[in-house]
PDB file of N, CA and C in Angstrom:
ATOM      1  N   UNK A   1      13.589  16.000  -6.435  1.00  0.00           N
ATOM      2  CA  UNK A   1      14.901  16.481  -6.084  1.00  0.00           C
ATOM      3  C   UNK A   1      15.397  15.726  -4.851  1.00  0.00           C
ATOM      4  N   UNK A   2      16.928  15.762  -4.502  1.00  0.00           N
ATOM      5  CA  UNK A   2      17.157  14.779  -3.515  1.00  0.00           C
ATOM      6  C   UNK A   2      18.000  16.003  -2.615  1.00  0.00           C
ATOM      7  N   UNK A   3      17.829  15.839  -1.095  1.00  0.00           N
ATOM      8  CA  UNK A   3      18.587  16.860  -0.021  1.00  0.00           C
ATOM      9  C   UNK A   3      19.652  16.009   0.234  1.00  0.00           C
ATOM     10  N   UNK A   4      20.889  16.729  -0.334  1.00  0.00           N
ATOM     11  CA  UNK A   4      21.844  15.414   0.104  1.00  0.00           C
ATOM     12  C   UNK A   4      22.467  16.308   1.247  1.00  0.00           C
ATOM     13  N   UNK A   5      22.496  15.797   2.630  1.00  0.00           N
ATOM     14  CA  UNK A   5      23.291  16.661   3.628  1.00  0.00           C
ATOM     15  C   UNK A   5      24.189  16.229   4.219  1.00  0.00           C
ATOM     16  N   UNK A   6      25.649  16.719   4.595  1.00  0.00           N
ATOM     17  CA  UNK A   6      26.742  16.383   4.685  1.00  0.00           C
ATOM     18  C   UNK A   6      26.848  16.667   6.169  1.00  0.00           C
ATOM     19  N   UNK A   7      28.107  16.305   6.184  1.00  0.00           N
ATOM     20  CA  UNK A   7      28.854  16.971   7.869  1.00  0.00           C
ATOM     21  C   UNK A   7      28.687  18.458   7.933  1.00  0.00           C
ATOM     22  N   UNK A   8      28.954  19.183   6.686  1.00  0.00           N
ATOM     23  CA  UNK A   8      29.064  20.440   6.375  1.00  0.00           C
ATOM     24  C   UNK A   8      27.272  21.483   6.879  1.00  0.00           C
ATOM     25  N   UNK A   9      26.543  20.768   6.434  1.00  0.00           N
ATOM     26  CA  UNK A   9      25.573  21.128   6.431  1.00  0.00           C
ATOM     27  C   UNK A   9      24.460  21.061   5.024  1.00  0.00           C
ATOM     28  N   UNK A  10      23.396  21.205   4.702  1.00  0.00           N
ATOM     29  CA  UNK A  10      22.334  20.719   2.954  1.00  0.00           C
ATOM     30  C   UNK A  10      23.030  21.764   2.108  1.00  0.00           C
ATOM     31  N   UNK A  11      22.667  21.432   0.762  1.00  0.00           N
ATOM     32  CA  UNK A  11      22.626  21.931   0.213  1.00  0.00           C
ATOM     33  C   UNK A  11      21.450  23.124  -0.144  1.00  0.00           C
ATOM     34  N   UNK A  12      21.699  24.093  -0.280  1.00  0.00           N
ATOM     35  CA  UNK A  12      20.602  25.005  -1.104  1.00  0.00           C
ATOM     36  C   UNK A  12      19.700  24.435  -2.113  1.00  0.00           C
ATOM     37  N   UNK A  13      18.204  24.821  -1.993  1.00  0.00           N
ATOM     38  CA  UNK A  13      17.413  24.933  -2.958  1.00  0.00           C
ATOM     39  C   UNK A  13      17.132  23.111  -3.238  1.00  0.00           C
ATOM     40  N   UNK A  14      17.046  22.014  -2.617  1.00  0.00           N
ATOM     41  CA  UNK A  14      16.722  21.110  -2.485  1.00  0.00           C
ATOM     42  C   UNK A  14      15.725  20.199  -1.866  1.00  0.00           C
ATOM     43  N   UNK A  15      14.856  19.997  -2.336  1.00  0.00           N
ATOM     44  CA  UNK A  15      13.649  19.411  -1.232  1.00  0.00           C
ATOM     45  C   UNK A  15      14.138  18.561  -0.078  1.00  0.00           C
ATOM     46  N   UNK A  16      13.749  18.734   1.237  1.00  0.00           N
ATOM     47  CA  UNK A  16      14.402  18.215   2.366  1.00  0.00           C
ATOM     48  C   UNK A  16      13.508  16.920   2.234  1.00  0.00           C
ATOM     49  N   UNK A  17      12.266  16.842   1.904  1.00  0.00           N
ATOM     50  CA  UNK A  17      11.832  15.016   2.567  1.00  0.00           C
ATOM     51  C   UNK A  17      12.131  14.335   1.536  1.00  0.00           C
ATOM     52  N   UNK A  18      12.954  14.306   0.581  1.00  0.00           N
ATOM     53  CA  UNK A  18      13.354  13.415  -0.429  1.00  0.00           C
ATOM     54  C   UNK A  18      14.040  12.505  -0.242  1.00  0.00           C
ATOM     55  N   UNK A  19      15.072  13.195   0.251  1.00  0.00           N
ATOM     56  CA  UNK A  19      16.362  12.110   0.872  1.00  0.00           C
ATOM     57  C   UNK A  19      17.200  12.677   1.700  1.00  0.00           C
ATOM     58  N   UNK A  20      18.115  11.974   2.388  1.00  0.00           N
ATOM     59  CA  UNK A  20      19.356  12.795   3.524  1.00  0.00           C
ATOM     60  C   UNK A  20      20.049  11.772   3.290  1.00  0.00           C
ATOM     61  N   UNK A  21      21.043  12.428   3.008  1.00  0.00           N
ATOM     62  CA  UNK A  21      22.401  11.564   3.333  1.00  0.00           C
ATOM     63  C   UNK A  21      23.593  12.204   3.817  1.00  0.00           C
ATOM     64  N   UNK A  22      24.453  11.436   4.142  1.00  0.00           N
ATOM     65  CA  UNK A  22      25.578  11.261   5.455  1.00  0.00           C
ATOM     66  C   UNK A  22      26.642  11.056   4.885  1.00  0.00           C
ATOM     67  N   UNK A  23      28.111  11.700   4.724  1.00  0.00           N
ATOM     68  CA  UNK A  23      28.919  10.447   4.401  1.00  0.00           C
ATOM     69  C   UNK A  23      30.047  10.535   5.582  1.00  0.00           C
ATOM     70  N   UNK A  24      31.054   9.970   5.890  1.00  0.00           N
ATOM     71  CA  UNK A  24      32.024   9.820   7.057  1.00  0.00           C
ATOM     72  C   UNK A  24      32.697   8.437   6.756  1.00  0.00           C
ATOM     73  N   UNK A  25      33.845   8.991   6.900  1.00  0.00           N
ATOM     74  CA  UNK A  25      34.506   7.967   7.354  1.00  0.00           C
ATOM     75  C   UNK A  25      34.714   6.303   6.378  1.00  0.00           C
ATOM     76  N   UNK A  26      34.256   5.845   5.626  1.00  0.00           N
ATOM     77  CA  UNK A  26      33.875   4.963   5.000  1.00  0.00           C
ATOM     78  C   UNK A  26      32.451   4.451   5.193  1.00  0.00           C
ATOM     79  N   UNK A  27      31.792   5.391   5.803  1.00  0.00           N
ATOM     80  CA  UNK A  27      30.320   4.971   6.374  1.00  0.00           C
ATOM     81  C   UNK A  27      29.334   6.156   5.694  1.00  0.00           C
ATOM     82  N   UNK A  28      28.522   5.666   4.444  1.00  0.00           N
ATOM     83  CA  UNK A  28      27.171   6.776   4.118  1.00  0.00           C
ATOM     84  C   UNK A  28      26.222   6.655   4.739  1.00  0.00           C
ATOM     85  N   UNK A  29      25.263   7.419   4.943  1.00  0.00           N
ATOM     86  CA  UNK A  29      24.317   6.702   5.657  1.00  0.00           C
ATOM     87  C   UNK A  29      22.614   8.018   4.245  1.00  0.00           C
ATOM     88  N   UNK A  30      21.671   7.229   4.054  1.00  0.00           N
ATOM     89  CA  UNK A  30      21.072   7.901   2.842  1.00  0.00           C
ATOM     90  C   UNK A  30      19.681   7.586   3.343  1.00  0.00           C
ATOM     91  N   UNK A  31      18.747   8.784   3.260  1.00  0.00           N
ATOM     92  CA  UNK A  31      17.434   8.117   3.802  1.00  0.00           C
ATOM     93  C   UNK A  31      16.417   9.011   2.775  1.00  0.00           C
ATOM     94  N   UNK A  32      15.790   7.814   2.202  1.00  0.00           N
ATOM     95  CA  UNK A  32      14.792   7.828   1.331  1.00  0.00           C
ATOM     96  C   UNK A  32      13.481   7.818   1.708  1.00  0.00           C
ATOM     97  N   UNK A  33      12.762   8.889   1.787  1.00  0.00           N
ATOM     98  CA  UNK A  33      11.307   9.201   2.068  1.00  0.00           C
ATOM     99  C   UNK A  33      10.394   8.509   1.051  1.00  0.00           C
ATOM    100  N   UNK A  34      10.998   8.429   0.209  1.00  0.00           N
ATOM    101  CA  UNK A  34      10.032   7.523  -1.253  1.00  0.00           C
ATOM    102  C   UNK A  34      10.270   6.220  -0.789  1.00  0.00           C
ATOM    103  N   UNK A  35      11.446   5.643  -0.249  1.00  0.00           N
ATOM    104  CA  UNK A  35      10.720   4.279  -0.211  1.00  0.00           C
ATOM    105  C   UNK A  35      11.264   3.457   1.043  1.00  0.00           C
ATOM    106  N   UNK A  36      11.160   4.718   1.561  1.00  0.00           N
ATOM    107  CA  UNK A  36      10.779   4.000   3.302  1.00  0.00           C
ATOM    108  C   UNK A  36      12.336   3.674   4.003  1.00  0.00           C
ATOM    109  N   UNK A  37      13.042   3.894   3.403  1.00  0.00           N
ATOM    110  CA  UNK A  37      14.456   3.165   4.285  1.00  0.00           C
ATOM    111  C   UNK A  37      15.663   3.952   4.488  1.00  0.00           C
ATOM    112  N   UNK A  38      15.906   4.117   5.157  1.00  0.00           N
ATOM    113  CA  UNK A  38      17.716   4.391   5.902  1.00  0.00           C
ATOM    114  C   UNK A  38      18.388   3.366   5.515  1.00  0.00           C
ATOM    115  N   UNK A  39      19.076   3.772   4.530  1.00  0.00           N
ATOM    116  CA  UNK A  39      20.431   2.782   4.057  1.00  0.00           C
ATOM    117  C   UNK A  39      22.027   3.077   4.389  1.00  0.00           C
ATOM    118  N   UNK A  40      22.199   2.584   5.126  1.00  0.00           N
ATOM    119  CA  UNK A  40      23.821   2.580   5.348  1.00  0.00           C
ATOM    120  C   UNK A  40      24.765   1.490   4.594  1.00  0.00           C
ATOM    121  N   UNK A  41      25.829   2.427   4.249  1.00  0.00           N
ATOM    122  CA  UNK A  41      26.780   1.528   3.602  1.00  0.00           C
ATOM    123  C   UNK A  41      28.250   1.548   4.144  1.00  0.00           C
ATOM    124  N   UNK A  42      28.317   0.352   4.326  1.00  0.00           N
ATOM    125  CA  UNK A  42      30.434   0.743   5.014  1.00  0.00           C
ATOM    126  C   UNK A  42      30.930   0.132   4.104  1.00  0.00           C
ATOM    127  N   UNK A  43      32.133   0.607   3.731  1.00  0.00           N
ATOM    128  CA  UNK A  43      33.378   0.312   3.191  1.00  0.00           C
ATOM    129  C   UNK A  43      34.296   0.746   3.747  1.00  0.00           C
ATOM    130  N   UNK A  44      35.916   0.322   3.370  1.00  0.00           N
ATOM    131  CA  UNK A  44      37.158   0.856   3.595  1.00  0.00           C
ATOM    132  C   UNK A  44      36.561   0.002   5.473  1.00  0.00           C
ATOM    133  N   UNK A  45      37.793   0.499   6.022  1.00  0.00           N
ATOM    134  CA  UNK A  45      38.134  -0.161   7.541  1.00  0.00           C
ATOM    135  C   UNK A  45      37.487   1.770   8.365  1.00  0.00           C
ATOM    136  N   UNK A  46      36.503   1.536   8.699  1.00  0.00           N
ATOM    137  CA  UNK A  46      35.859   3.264   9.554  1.00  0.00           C
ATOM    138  C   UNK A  46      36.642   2.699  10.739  1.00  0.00           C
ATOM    139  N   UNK A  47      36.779   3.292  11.641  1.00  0.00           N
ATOM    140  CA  UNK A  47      37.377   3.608  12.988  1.00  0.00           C
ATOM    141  C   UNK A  47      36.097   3.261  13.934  1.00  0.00           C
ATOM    142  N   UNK A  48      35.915   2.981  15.006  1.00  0.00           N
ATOM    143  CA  UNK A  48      34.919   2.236  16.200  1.00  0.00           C
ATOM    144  C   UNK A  48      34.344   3.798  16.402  1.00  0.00           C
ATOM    145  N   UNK A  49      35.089   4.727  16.499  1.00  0.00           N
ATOM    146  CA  UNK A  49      34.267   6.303  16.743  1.00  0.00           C
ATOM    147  C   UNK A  49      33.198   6.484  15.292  1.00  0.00           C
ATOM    148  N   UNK A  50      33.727   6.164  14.265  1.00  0.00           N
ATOM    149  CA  UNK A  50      33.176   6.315  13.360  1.00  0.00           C
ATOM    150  C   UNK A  50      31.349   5.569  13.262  1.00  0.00           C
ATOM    151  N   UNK A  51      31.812   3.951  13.390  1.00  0.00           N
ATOM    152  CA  UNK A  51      30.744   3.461  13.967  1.00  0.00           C
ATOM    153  C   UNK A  51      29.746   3.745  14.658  1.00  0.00           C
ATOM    154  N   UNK A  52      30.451   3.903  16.144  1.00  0.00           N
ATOM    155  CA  UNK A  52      29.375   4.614  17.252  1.00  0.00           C
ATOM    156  C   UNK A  52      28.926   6.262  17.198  1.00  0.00           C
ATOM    157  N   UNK A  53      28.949   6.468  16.200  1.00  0.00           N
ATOM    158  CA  UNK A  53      28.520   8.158  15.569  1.00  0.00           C
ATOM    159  C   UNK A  53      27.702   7.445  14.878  1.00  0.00           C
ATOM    160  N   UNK A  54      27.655   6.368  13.254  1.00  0.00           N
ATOM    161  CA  UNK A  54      26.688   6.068  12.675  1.00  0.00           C
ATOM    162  C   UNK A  54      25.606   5.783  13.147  1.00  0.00           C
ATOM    163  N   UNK A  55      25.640   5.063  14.511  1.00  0.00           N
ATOM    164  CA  UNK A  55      24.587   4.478  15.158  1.00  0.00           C
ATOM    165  C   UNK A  55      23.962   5.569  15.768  1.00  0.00           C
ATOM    166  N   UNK A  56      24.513   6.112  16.503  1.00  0.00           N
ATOM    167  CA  UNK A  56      23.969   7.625  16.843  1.00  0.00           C
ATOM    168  C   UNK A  56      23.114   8.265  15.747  1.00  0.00           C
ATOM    169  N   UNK A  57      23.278   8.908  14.259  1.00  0.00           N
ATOM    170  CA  UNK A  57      22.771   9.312  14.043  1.00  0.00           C
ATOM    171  C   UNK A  57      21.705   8.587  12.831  1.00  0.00           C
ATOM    172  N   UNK A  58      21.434   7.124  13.044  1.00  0.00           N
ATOM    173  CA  UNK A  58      20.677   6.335  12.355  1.00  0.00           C
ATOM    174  C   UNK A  58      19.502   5.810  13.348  1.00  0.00           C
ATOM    175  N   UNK A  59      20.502   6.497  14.799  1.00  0.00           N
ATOM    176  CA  UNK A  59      18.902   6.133  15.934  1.00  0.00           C
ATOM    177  C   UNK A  59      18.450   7.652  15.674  1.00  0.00           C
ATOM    178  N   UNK A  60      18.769   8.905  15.287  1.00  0.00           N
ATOM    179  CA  UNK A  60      17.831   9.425  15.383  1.00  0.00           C
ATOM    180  C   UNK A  60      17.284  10.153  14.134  1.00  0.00           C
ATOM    181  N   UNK A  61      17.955   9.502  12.990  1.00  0.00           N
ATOM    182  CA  UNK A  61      16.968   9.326  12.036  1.00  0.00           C
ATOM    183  C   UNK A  61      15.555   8.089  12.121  1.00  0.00           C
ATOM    184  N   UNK A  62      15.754   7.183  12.478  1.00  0.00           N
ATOM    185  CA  UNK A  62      14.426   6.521  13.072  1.00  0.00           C
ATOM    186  C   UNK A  62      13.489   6.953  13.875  1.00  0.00           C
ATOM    187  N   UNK A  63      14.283   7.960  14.966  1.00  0.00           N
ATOM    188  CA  UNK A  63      13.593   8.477  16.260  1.00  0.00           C
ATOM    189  C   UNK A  63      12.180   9.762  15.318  1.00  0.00           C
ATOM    190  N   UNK A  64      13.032  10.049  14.330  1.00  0.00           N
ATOM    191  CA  UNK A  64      11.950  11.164  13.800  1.00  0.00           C
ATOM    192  C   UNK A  64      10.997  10.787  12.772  1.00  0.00           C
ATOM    193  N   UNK A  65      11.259   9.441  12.112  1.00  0.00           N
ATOM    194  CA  UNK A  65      10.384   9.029  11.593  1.00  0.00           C
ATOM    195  C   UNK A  65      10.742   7.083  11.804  1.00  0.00           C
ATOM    196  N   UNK A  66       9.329   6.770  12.331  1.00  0.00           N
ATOM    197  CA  UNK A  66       9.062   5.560  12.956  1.00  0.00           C
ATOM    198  C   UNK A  66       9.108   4.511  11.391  1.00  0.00           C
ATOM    199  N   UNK A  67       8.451   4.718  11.079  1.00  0.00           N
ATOM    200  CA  UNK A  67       8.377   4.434   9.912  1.00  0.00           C
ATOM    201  C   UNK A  67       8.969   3.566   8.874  1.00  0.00           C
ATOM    202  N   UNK A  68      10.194   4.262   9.314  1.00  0.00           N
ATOM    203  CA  UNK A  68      11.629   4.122   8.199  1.00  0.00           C
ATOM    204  C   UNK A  68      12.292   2.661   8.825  1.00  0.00           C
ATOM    205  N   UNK A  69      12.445   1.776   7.583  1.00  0.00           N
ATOM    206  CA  UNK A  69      13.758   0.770   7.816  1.00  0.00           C
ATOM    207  C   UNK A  69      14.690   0.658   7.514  1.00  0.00           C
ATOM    208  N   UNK A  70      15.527   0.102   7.958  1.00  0.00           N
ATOM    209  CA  UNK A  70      17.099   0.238   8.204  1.00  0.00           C
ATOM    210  C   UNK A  70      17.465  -0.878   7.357  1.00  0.00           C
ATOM    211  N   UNK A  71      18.769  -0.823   6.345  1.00  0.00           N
ATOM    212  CA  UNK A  71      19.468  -1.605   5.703  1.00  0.00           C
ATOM    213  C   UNK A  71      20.644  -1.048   6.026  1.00  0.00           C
ATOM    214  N   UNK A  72      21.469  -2.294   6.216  1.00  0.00           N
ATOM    215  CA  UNK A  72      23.437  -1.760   6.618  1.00  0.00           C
ATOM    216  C   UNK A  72      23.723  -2.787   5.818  1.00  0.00           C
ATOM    217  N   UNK A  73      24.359  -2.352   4.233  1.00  0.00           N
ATOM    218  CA  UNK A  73      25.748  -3.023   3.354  1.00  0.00           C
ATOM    219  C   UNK A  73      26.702  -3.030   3.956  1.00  0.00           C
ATOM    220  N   UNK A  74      26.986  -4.144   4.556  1.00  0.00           N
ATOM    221  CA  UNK A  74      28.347  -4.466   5.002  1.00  0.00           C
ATOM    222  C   UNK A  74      29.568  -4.920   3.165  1.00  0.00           C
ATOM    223  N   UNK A  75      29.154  -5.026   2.439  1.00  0.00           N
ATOM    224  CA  UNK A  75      29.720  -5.676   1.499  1.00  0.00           C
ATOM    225  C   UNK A  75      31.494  -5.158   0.794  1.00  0.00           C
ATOM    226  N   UNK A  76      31.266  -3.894   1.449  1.00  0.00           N
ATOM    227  CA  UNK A  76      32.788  -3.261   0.988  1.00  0.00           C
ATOM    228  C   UNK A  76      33.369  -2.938   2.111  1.00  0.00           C
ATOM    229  N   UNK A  77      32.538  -3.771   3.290  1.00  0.00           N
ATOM    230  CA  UNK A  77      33.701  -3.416   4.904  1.00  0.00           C
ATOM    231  C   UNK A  77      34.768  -4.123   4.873  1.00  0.00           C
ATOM    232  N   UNK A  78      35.796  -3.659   5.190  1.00  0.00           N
ATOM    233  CA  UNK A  78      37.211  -4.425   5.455  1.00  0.00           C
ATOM    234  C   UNK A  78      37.533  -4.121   6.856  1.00  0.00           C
ATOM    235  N   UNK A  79      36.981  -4.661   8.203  1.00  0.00           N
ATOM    236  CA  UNK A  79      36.708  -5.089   8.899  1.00  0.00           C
ATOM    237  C   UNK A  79      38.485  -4.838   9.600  1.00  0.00           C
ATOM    238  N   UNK A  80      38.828  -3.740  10.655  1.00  0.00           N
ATOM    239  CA  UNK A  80      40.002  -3.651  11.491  1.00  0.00           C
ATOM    240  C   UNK A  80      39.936  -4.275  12.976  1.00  0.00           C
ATOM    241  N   UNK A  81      40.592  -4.091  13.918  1.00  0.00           N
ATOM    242  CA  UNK A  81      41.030  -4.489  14.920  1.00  0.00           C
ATOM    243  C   UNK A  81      40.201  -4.088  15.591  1.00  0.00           C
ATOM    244  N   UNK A  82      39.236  -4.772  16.425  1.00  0.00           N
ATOM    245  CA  UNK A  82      38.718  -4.119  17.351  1.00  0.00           C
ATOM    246  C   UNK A  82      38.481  -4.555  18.832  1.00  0.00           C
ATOM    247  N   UNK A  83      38.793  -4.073  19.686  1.00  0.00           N
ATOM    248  CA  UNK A  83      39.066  -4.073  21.099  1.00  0.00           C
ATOM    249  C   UNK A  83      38.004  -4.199  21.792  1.00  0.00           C
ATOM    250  N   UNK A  84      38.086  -4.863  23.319  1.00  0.00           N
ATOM    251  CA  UNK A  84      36.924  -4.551  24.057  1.00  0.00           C
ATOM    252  C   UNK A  84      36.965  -3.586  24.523  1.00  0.00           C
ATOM    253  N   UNK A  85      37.284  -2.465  24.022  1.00  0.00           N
ATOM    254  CA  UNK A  85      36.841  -0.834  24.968  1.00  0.00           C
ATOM    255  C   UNK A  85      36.216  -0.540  23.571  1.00  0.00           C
ATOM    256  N   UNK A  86      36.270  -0.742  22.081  1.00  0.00           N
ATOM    257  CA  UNK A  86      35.464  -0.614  21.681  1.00  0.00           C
ATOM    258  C   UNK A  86      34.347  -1.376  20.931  1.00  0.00           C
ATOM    259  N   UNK A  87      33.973  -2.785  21.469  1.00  0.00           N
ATOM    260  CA  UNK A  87      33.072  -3.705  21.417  1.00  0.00           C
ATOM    261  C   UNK A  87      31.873  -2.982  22.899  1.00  0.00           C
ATOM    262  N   UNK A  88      32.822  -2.318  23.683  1.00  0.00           N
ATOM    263  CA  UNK A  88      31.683  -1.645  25.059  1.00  0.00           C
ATOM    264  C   UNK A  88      31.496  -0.257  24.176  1.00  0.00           C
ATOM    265  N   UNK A  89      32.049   0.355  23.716  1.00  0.00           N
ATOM    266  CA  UNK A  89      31.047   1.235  22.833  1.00  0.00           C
ATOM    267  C   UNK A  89      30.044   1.504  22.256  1.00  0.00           C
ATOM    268  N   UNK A  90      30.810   0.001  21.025  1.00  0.00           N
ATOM    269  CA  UNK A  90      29.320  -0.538  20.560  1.00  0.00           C
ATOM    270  C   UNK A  90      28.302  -0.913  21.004  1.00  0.00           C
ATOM    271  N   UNK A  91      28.003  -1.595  22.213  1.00  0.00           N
ATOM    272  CA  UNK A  91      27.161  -1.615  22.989  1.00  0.00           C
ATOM    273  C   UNK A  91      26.466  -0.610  23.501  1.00  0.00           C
ATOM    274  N   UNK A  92      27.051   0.480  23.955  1.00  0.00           N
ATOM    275  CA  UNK A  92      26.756   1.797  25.010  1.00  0.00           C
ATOM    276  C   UNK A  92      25.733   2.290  23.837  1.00  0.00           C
ATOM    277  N   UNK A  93      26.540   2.599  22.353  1.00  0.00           N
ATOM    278  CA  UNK A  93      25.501   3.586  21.508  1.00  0.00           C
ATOM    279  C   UNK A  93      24.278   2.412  21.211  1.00  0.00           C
ATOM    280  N   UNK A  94      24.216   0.721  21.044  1.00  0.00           N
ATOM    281  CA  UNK A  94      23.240   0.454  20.969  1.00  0.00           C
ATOM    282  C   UNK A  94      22.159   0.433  21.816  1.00  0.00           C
ATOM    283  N   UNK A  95      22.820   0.157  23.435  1.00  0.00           N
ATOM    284  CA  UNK A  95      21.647   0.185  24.006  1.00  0.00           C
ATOM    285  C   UNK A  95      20.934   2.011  24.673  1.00  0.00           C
ATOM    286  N   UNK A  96      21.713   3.062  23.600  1.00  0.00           N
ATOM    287  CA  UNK A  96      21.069   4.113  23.874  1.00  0.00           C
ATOM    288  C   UNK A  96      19.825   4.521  22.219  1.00  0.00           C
ATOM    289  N   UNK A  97      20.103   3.789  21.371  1.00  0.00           N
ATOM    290  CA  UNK A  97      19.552   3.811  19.983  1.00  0.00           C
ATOM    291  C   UNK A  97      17.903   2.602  20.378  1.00  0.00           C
ATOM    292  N   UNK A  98      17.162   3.767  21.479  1.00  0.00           N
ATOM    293  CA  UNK A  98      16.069   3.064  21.296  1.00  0.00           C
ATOM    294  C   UNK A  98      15.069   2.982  20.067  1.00  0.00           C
ATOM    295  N   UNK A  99      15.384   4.157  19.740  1.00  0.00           N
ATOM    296  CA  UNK A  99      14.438   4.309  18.252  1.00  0.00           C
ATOM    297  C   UNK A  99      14.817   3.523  17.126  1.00  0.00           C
ATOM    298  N   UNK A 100      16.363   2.969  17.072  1.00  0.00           N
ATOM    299  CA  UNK A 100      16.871   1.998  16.039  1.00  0.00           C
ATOM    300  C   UNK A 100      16.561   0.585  16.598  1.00  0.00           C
ATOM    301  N   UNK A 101      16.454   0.385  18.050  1.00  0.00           N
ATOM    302  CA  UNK A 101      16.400  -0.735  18.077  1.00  0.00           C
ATOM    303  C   UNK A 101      14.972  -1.735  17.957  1.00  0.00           C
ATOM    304  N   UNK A 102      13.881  -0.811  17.771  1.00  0.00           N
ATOM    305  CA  UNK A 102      12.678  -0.752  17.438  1.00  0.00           C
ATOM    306  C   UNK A 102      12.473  -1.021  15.886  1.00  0.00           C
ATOM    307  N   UNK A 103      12.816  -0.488  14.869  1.00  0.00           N
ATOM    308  CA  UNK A 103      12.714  -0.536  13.706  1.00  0.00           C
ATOM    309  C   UNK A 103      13.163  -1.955  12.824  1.00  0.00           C
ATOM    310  N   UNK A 104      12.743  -2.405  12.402  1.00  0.00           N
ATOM    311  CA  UNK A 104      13.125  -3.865  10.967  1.00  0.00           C
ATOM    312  C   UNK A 104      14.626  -3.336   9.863  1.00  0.00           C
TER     313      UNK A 104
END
């Protein structure tokens, strides 16, 4: 069975170490206990908040299991405007994503 969990909160009656997933914004984020990886996918143009939330909560899906590697599909991003107040974002949530920045 797969735990698919939302913004909302899991679903009922679903095995939790199967899988988790995320969706927001044009950004899923899906983590597979069977075969080891946190997969994120962007599409559509997400917003820089949107971003620096994914990273947030893909460092602490790593943080709880070491284990896990990270794949990000960029392949359906359509890529918006982005500023240096939020290029220093991006930065801020990476260099607080020690547990992501550890992982392959």
């Amino acid at each position: 069975m797969i735990d698919k969990t939302t913004a909302e909160g899991s679903l009922p009656g679903v095995h939790p170490l199967a899988s988790r997933q995320t969706r927001s914004a044009g950004i899923s984020i899906e983590t597979s206990k069977l075969e080891g990886v946190i997969s994120v996918k962007l599409s559509g143009t997400p917003r820089p908040e949107a971003i620096v939330k994914m990273l947030d909560q893909v460092n602490v899906l790593a943080a709880k299991d070491a284990s896990l590697r990270v794949l990000i599909d960029e392949t359906g991003l359509n890529p918006g405007f982005v500023g240096p107040g939020d290029i220093g974002r991006f930065v801020g949530a990476w260099r607080r994503a020690t547990a992501l920045r550890s992982t392959r």
